[in-house]
Protein backbone atom coordinates (compact mmCIF):
# COMPACT_ATOMS: atom_id res chain seq x y z
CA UNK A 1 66.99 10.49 120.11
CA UNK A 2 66.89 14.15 121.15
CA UNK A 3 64.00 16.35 121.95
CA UNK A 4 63.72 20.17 121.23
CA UNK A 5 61.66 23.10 122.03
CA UNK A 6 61.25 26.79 122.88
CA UNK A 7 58.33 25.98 125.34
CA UNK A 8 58.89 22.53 127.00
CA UNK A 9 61.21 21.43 129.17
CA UNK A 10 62.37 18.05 129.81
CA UNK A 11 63.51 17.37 133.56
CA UNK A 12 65.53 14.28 133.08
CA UNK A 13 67.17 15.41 129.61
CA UNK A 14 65.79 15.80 126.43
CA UNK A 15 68.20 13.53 124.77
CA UNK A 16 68.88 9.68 125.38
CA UNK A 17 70.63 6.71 123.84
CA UNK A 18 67.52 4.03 122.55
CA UNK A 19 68.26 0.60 120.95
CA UNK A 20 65.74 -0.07 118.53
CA UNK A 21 64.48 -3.24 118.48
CA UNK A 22 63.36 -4.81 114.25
CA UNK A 23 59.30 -3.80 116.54
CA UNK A 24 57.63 -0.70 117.82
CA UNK A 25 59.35 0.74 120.65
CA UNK A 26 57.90 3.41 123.14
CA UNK A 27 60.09 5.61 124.68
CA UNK A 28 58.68 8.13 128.11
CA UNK A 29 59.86 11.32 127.85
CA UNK A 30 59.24 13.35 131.28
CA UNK A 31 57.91 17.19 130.14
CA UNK A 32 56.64 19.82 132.00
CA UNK A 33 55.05 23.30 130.72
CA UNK A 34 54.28 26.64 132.64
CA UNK A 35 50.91 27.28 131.35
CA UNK A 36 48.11 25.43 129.32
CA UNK A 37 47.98 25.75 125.62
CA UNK A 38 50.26 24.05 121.93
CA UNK A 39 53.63 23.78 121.42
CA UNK A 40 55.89 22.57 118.94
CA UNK A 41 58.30 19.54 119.55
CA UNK A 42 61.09 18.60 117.21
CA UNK A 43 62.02 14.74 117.79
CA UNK A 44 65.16 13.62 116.02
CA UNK A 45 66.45 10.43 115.48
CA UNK A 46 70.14 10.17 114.54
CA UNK A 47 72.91 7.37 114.95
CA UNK A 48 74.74 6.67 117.75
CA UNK A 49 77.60 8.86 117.10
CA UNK A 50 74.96 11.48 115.60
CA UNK A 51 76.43 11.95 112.43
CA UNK A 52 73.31 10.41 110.11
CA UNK A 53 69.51 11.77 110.53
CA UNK A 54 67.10 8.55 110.49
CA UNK A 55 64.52 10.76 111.00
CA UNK A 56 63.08 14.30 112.10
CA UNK A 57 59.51 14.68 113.20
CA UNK A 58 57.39 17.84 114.12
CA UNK A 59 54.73 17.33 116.77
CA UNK A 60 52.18 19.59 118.67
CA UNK A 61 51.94 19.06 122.27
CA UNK A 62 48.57 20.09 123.71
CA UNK A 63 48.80 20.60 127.19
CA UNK A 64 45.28 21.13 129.34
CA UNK A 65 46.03 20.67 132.76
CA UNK A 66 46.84 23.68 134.81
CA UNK A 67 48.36 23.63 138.34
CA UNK A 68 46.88 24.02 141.84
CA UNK A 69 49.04 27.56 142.21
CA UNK A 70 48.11 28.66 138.35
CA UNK A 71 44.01 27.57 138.85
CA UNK A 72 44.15 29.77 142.34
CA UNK A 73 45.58 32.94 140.70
């Protein structure tokens, strides 16, 4: 599973190995952004040795919260 955007960052990697199990599986992804505001996500989904898509999404992440520094300013 890998992770990609312009405007997020992922502190503890933005890809990881998952075993899917035949049910629904969560998976936490740590992410951290600079400001408030939407931005795109690419999640993709390949096999272990990366060679076959399984799947590609597109997501919007909506982020709201602003920091004790950023609210100060």
């Amino acid at each position: 599973m890998r992770l990609e955007s312009d405007q997020l960052r992922f502190p503890d990697g933005a890809e990881r190995l998952v075993t899917l199990p035949p049910q629904n599986t969560t998976e936490r992804f740590a992410v951290v952004t600079r400001a408030p505001g939407a931005f795109p996500l690419s999640i993709t989904v390949t096999s272990p040795d990366g060679d076959l898509v399984v799947n590609r999404s597109e997501l919007t992440i909506r982020s709201t919260v602003v920091s004790g520094v950023g609210a100060t300013l």
